[in-house]
N, C-alpha and C. Protein backbone atom coordinates (compact mmCIF):
# COMPACT_ATOMS: atom_id res chain seq x y z
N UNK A 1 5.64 -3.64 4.44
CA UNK A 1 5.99 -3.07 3.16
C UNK A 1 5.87 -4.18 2.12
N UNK A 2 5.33 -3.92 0.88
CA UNK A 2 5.40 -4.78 -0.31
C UNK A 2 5.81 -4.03 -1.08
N UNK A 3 6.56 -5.01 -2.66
CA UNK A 3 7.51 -4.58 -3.27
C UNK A 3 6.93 -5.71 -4.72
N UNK A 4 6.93 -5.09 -5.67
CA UNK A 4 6.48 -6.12 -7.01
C UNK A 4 6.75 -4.86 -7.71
N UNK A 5 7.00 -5.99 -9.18
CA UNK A 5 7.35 -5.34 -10.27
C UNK A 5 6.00 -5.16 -11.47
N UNK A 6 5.99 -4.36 -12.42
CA UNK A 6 4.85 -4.00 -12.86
C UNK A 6 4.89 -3.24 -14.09
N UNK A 7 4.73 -4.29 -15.36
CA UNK A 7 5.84 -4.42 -16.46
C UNK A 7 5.53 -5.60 -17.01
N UNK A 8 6.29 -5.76 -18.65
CA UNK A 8 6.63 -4.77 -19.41
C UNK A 8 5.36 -3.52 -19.68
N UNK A 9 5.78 -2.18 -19.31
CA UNK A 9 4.86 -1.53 -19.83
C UNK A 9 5.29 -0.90 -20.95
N UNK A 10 4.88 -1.36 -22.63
CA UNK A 10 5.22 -0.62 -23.40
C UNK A 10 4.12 0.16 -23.82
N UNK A 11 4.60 1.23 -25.06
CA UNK A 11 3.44 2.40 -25.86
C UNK A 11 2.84 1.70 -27.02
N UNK A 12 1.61 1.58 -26.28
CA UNK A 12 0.70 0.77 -27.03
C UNK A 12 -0.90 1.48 -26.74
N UNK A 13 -1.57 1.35 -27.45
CA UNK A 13 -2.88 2.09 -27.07
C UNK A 13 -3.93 1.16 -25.87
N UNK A 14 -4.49 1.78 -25.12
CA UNK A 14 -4.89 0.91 -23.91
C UNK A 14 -6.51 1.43 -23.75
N UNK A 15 -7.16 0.10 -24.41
CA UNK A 15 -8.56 0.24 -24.38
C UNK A 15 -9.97 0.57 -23.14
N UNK A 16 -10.61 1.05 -23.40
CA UNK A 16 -11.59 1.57 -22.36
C UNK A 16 -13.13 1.87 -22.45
N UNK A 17 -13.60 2.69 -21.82
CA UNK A 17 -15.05 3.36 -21.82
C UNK A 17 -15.02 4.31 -22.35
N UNK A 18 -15.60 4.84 -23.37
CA UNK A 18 -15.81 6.51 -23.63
C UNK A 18 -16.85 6.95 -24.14
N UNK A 19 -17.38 8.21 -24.49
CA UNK A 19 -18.73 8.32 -25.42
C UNK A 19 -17.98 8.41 -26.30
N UNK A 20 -18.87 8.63 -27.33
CA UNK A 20 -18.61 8.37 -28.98
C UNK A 20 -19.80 8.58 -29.53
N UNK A 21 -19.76 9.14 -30.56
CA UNK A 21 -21.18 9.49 -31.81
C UNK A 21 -21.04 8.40 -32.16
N UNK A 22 -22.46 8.24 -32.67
CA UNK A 22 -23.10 6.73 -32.79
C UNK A 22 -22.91 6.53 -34.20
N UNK A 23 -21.95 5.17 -34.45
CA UNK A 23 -21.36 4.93 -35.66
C UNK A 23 -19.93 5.59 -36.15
N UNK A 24 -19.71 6.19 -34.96
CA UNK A 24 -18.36 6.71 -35.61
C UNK A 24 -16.97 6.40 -34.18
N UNK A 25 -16.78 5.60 -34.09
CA UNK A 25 -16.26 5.04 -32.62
C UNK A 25 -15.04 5.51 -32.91
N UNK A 26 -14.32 5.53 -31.97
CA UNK A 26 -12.73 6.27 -32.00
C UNK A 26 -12.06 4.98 -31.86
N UNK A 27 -11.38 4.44 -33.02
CA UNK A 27 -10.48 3.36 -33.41
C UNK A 27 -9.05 3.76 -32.24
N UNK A 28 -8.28 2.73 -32.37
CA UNK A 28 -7.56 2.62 -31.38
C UNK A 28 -6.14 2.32 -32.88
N UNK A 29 -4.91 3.20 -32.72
CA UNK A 29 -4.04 2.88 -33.76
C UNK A 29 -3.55 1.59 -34.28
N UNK A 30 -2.99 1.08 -34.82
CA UNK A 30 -2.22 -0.27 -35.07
C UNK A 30 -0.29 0.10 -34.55
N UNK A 31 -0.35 -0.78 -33.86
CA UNK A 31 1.18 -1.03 -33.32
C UNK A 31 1.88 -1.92 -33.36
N UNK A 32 2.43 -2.40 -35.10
CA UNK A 32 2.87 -3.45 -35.40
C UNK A 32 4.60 -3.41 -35.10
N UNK A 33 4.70 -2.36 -34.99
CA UNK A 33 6.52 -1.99 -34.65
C UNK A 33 6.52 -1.34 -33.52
N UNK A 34 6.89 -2.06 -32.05
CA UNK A 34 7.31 -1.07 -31.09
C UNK A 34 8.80 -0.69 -30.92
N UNK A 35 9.31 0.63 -31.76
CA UNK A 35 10.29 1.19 -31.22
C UNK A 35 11.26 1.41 -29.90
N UNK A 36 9.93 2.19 -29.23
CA UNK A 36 10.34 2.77 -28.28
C UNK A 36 11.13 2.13 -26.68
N UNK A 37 10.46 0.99 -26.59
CA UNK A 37 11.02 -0.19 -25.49
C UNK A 37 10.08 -0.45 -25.06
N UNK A 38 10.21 -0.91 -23.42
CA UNK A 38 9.72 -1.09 -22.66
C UNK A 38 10.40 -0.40 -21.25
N UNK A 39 9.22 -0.18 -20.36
CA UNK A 39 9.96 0.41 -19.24
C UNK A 39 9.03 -0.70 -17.41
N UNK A 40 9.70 -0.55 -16.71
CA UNK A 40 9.33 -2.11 -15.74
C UNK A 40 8.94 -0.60 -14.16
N UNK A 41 7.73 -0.40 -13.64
CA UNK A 41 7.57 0.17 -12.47
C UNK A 41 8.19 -1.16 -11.49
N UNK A 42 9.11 -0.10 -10.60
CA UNK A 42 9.36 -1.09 -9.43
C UNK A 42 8.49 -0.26 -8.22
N UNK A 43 7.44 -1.27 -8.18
CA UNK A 43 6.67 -0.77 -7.16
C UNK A 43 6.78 -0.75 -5.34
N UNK A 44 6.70 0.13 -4.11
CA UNK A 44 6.64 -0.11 -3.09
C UNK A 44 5.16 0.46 -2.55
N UNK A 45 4.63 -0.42 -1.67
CA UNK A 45 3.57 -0.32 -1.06
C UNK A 45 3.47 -0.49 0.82
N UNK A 46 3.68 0.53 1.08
CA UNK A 46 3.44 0.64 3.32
C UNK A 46 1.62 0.83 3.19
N UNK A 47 1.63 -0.74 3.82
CA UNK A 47 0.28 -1.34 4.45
C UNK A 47 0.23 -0.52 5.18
N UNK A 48 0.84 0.03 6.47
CA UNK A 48 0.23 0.71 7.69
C UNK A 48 -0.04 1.93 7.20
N UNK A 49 0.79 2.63 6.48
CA UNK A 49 0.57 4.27 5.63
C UNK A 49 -0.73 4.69 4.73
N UNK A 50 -1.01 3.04 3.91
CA UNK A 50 -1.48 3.16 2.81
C UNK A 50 -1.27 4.15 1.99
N UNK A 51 0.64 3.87 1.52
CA UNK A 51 1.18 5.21 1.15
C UNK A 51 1.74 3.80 -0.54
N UNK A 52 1.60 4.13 -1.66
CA UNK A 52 1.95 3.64 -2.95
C UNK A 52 3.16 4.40 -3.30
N UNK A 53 4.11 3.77 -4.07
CA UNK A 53 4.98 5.00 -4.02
C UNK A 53 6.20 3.98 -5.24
N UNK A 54 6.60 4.27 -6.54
CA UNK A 54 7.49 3.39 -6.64
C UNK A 54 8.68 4.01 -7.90
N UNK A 55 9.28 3.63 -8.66
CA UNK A 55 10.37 3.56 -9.27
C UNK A 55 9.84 3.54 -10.91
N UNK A 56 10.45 3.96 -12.28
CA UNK A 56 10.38 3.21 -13.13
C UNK A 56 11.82 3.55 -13.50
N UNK A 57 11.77 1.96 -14.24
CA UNK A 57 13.53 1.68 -14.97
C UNK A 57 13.06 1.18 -16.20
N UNK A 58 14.00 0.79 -16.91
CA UNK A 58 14.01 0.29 -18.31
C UNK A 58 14.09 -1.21 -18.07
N UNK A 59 14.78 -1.70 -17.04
CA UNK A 59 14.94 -3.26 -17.04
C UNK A 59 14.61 -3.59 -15.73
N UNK A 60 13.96 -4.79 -15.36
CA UNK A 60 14.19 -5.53 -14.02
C UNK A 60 15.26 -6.59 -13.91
N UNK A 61 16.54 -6.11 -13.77
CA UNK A 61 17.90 -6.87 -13.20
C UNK A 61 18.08 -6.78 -11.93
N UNK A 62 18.97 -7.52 -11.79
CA UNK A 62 19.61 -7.48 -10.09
C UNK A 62 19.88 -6.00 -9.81
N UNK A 63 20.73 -5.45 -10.36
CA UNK A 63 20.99 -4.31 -9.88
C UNK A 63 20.20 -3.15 -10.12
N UNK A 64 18.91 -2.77 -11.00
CA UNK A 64 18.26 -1.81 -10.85
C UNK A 64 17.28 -2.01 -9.84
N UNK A 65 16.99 -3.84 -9.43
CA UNK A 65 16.14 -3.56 -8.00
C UNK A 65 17.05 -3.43 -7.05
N UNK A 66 18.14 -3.45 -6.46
CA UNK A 66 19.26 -3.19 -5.58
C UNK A 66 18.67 -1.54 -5.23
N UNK A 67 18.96 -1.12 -6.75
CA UNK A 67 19.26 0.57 -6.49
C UNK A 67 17.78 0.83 -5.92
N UNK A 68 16.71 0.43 -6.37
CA UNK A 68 15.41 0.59 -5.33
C UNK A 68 15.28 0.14 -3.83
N UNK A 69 16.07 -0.64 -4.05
CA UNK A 69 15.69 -0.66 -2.13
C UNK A 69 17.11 -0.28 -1.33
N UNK A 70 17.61 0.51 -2.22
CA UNK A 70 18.51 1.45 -1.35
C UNK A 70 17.52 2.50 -1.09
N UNK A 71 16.96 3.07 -1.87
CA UNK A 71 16.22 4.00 -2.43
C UNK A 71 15.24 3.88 -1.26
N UNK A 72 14.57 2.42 -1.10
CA UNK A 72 13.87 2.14 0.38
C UNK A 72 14.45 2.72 1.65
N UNK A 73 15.67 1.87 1.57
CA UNK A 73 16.26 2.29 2.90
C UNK A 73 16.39 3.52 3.19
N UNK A 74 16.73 4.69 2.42
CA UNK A 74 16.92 5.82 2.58
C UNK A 74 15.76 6.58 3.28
N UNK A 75 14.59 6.07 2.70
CA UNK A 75 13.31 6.95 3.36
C UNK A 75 13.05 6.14 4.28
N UNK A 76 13.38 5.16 5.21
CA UNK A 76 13.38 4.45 6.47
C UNK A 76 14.26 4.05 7.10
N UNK A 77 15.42 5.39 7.44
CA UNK A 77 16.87 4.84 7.80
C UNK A 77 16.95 4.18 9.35
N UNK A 78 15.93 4.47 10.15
CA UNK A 78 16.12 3.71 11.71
C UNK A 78 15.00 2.76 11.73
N UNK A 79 14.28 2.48 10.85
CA UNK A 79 13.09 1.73 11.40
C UNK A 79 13.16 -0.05 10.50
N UNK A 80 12.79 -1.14 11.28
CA UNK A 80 13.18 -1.98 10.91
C UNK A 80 12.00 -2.50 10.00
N UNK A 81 12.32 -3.30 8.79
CA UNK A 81 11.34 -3.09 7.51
C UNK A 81 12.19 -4.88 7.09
N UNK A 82 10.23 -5.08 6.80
CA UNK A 82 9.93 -6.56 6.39
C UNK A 82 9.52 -5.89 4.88
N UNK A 83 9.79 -6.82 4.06
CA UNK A 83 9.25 -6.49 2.55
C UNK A 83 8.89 -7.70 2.39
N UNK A 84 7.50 -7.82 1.53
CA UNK A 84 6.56 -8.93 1.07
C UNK A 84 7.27 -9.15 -0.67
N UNK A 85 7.53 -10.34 -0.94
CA UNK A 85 8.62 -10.11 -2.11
C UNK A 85 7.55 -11.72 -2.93
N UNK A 86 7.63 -11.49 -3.94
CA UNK A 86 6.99 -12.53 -5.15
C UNK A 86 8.68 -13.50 -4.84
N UNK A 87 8.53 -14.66 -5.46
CA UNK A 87 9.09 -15.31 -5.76
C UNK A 87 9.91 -15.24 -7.14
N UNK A 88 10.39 -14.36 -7.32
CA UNK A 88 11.06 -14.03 -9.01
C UNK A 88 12.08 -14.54 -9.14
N UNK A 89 12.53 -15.49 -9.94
CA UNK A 89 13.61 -16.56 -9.78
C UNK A 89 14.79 -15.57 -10.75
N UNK A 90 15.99 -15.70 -10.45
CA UNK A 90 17.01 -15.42 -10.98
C UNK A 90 17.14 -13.73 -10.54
N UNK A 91 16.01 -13.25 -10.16
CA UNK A 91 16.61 -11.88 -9.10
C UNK A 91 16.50 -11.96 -7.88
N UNK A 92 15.07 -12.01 -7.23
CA UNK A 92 14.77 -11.93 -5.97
C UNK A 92 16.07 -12.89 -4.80
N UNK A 93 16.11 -13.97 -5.95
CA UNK A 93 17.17 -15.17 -4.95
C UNK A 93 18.54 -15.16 -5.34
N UNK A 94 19.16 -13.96 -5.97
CA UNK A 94 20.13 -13.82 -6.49
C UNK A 94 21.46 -13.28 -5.11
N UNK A 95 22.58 -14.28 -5.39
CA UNK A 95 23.22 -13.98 -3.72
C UNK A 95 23.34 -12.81 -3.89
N UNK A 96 23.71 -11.69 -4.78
CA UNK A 96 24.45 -10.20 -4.41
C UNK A 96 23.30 -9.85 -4.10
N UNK A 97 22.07 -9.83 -4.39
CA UNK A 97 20.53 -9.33 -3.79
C UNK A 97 20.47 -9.51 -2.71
N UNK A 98 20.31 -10.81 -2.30
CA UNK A 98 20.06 -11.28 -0.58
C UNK A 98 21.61 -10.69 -0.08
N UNK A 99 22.66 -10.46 -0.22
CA UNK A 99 23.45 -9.73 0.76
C UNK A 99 23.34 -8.46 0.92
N UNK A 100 22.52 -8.08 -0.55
CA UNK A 100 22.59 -6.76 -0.03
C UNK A 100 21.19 -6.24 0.75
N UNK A 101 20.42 -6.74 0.72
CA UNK A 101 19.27 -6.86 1.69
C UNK A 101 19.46 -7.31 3.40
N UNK A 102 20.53 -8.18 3.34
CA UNK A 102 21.44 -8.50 5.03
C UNK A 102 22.14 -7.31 5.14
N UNK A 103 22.81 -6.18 4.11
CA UNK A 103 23.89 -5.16 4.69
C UNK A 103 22.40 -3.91 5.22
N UNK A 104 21.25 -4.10 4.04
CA UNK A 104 20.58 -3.06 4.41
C UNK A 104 19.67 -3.14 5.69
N UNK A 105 19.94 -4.14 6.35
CA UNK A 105 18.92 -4.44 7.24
C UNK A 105 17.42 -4.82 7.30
N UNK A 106 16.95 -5.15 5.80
CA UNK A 106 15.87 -5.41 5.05
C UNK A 106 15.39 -6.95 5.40
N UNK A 107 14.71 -7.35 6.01
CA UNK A 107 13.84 -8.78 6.01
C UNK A 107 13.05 -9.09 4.66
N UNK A 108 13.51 -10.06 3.74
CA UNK A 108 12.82 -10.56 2.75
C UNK A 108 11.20 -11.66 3.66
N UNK A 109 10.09 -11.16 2.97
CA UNK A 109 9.15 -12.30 3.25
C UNK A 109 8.31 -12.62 2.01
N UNK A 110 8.38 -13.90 1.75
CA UNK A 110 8.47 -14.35 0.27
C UNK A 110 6.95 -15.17 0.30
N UNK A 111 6.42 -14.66 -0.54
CA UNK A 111 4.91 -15.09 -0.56
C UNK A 111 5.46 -16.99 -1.65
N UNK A 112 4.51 -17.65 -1.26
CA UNK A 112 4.18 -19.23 -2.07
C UNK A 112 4.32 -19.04 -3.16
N UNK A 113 4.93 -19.88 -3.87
CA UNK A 113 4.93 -19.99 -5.44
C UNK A 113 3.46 -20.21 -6.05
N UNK A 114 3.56 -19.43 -7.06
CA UNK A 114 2.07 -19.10 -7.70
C UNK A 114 0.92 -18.46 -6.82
N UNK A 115 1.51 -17.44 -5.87
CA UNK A 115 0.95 -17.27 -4.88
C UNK A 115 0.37 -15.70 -4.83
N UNK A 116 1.31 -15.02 -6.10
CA UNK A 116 1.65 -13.68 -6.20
C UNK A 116 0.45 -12.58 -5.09
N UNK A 117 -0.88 -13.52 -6.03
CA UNK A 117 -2.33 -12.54 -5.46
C UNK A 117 -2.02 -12.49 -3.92
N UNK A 118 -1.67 -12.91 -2.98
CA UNK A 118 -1.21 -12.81 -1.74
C UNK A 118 -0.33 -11.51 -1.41
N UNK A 119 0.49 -11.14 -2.22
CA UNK A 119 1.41 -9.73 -2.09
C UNK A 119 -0.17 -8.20 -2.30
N UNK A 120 -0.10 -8.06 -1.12
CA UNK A 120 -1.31 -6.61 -1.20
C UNK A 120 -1.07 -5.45 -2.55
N UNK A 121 0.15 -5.81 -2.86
CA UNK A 121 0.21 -4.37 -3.87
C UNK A 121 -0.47 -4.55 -5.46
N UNK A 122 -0.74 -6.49 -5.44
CA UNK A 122 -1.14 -6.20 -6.78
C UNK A 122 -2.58 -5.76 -6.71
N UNK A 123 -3.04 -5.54 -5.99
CA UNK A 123 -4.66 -4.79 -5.81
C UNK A 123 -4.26 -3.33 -6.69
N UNK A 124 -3.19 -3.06 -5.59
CA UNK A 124 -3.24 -1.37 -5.91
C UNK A 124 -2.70 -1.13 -7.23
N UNK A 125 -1.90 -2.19 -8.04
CA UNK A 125 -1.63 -2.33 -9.27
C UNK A 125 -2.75 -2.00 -10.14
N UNK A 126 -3.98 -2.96 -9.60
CA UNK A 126 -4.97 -3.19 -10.57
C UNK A 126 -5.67 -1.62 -10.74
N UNK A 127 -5.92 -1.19 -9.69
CA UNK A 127 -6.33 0.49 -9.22
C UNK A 127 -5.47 1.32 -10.15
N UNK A 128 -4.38 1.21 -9.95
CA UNK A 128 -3.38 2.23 -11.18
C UNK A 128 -3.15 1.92 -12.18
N UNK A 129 -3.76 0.73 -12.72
CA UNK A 129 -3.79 0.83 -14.36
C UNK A 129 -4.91 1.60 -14.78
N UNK A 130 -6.30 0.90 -13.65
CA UNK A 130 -7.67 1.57 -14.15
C UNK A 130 -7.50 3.09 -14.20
N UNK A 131 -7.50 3.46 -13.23
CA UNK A 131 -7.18 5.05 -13.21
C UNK A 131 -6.19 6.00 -14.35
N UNK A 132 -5.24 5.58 -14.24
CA UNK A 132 -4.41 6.16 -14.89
C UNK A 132 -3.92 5.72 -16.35
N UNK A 133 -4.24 4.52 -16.94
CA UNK A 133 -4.16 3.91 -17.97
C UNK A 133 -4.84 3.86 -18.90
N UNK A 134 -6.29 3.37 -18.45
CA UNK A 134 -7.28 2.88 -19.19
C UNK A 134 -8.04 3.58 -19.77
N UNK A 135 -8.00 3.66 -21.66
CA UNK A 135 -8.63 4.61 -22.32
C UNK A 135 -7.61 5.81 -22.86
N UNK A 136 -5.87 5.25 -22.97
CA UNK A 136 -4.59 6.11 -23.46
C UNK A 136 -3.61 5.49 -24.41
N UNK A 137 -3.43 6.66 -25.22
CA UNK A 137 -2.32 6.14 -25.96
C UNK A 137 -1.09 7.37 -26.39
N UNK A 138 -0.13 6.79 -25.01
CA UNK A 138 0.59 7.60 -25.20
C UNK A 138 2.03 7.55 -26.12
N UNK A 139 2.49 9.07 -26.29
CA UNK A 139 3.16 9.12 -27.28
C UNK A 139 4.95 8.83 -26.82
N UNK A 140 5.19 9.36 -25.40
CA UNK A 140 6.68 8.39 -25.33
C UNK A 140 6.12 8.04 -23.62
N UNK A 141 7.32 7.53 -23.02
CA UNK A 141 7.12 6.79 -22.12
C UNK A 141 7.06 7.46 -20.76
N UNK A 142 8.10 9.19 -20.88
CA UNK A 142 7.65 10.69 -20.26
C UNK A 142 6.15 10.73 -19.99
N UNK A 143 5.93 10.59 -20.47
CA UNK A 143 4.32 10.97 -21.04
C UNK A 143 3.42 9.94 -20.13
N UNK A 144 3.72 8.98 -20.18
CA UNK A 144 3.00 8.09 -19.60
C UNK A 144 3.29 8.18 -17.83
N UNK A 145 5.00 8.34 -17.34
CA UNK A 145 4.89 8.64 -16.14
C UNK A 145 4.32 9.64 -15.41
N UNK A 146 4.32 10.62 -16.27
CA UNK A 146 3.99 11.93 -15.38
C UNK A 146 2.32 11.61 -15.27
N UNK A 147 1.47 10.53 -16.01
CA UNK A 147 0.53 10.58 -15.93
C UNK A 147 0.00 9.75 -14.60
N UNK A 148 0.86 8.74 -14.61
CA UNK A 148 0.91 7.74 -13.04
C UNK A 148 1.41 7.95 -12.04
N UNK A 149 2.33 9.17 -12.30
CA UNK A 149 2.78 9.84 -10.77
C UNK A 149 1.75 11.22 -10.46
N UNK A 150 1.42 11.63 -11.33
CA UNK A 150 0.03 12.47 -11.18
C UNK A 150 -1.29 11.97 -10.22
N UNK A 151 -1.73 10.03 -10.79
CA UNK A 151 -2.14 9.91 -10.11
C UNK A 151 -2.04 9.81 -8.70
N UNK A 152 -0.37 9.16 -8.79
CA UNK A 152 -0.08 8.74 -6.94
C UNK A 152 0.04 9.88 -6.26
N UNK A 153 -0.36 11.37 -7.07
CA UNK A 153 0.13 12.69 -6.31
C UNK A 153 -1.54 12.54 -6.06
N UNK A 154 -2.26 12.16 -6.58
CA UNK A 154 -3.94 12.51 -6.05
C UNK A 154 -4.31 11.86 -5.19
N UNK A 155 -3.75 10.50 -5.35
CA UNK A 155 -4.30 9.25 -4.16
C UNK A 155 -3.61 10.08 -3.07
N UNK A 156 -2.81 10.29 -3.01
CA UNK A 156 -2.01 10.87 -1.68
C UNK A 156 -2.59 11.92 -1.10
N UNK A 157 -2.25 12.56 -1.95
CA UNK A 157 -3.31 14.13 -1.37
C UNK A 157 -4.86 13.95 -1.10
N UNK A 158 -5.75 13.07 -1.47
CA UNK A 158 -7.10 12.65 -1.41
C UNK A 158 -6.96 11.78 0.13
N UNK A 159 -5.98 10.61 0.48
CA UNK A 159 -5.22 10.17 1.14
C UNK A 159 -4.80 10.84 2.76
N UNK A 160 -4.72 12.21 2.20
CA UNK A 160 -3.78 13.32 3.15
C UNK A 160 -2.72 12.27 3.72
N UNK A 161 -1.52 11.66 3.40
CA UNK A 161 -0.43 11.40 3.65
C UNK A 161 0.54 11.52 2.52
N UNK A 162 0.72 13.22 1.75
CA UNK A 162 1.53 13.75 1.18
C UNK A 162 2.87 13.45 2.15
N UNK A 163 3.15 13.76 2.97
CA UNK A 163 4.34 13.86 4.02
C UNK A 163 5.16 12.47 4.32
N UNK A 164 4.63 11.57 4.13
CA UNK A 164 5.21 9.87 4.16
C UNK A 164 6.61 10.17 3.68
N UNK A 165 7.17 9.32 4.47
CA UNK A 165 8.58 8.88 3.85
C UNK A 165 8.98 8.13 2.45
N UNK A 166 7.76 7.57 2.62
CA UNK A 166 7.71 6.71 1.36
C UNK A 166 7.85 7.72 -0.14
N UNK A 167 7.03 8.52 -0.02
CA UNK A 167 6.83 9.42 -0.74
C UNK A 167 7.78 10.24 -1.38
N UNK A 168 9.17 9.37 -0.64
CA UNK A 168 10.33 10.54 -1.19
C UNK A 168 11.09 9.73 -2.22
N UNK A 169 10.64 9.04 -1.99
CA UNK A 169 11.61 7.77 -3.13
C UNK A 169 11.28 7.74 -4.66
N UNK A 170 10.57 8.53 -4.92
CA UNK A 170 10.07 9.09 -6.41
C UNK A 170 11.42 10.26 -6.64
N UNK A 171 11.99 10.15 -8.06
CA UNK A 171 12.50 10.87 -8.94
C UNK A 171 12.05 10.73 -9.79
N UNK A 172 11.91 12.48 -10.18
CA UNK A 172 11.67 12.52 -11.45
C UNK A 172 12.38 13.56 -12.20
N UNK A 173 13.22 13.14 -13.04
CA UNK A 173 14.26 13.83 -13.14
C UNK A 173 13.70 14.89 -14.72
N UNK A 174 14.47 15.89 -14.60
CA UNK A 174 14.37 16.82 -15.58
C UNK A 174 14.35 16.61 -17.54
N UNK A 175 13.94 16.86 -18.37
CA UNK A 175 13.06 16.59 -19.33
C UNK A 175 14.18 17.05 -20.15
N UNK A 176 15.54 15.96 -21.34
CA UNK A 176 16.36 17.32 -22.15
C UNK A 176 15.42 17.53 -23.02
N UNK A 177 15.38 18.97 -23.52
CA UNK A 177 14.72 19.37 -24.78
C UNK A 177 15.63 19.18 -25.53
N UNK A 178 15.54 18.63 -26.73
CA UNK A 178 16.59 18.81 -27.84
C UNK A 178 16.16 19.77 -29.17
N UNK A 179 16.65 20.15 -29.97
CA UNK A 179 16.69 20.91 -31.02
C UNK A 179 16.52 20.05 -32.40
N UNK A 180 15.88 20.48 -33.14
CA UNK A 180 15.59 19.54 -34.26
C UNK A 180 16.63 19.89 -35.74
């Protein structure tokens, strides 16, 4: 299993390939004020499944990656699980992290400093920006997930390992409408 973070992703327009009438190219907006935030995918990746599958939060702290690899454990409650982990100083090596990775039964394996390209998931990183990113500018940050969990619903199903355990660790929780 590998585990990396994948972020800041803010709403910004994200350049690409497209046609276009000749001389009249489709400008890309100006985004001198970002409002809206930023939001951080906490990504998980099963090498043997070749199953992608991950999280988004607003921050990468100690405790919103905690709540993800509970979130792990849950979709692998008897089976014993090594995670390939970056070197991220002030979380990854943070004591309430590493104990709670000893209560969950979780093996940290910590790739070399400056070593990141060694963790397999940033490949599949690079794959889910192209796909699902490149050539958008979306309008809130809703908008943007349903477009990257859309894809991981195609890789999967293209994949045929819809059924993975992994696969359950996605929420996506319900949309408030508000009234204007």
């Amino acid at each position: 299993m590998c585990f990396d973070e994948w972020g800041p992703l803010d709403l910004k327009p994200i350049g690409g390939m497209a046609w276009a009438r000749q001389k009249r190219p489709w400008r890309m907006r100006a985004t001198y004020r970002r409002l809206k935030g930023t939001e951080q995918f906490l990504g998980f990746y099963d090498v043997h499944a070749d199953c992608l599958s991950g999280l988004f939060r607003r921050r990468k702290t100690v405790l919103e990656i905690s709540k993800a690899f509970c979130c792990l454990r849950r979709c692998y409650p008897r089976k014993r699980l090594f995670v390939i982990l970056d070197n991220l100083h002030h979380v990854h090596d943070h004591p309430r992290f590493l104990a709670l990775l000893r209560r969950l039964r979780i093996r940290p394996v910590w790739t070399p400093t400056e070593a990141s390209w060694l963790n397999l998931i940033e490949a599949q990183f690079g794959v889910l920006k192209r796909f699902a990113l490149t050539n958008t500018d979306d309008p809130s940050h809703v908008a943007r997930r349903r477009r990257i969990y859309a894809y991981l619903r195609y890789r999967h199903r293209k994949l045929a390992n819809l059924h993975l355990p992994l696969n359950r660790i996605r929420s996506f929780r319900s949309i408030k409408l508000e009234q204007h």
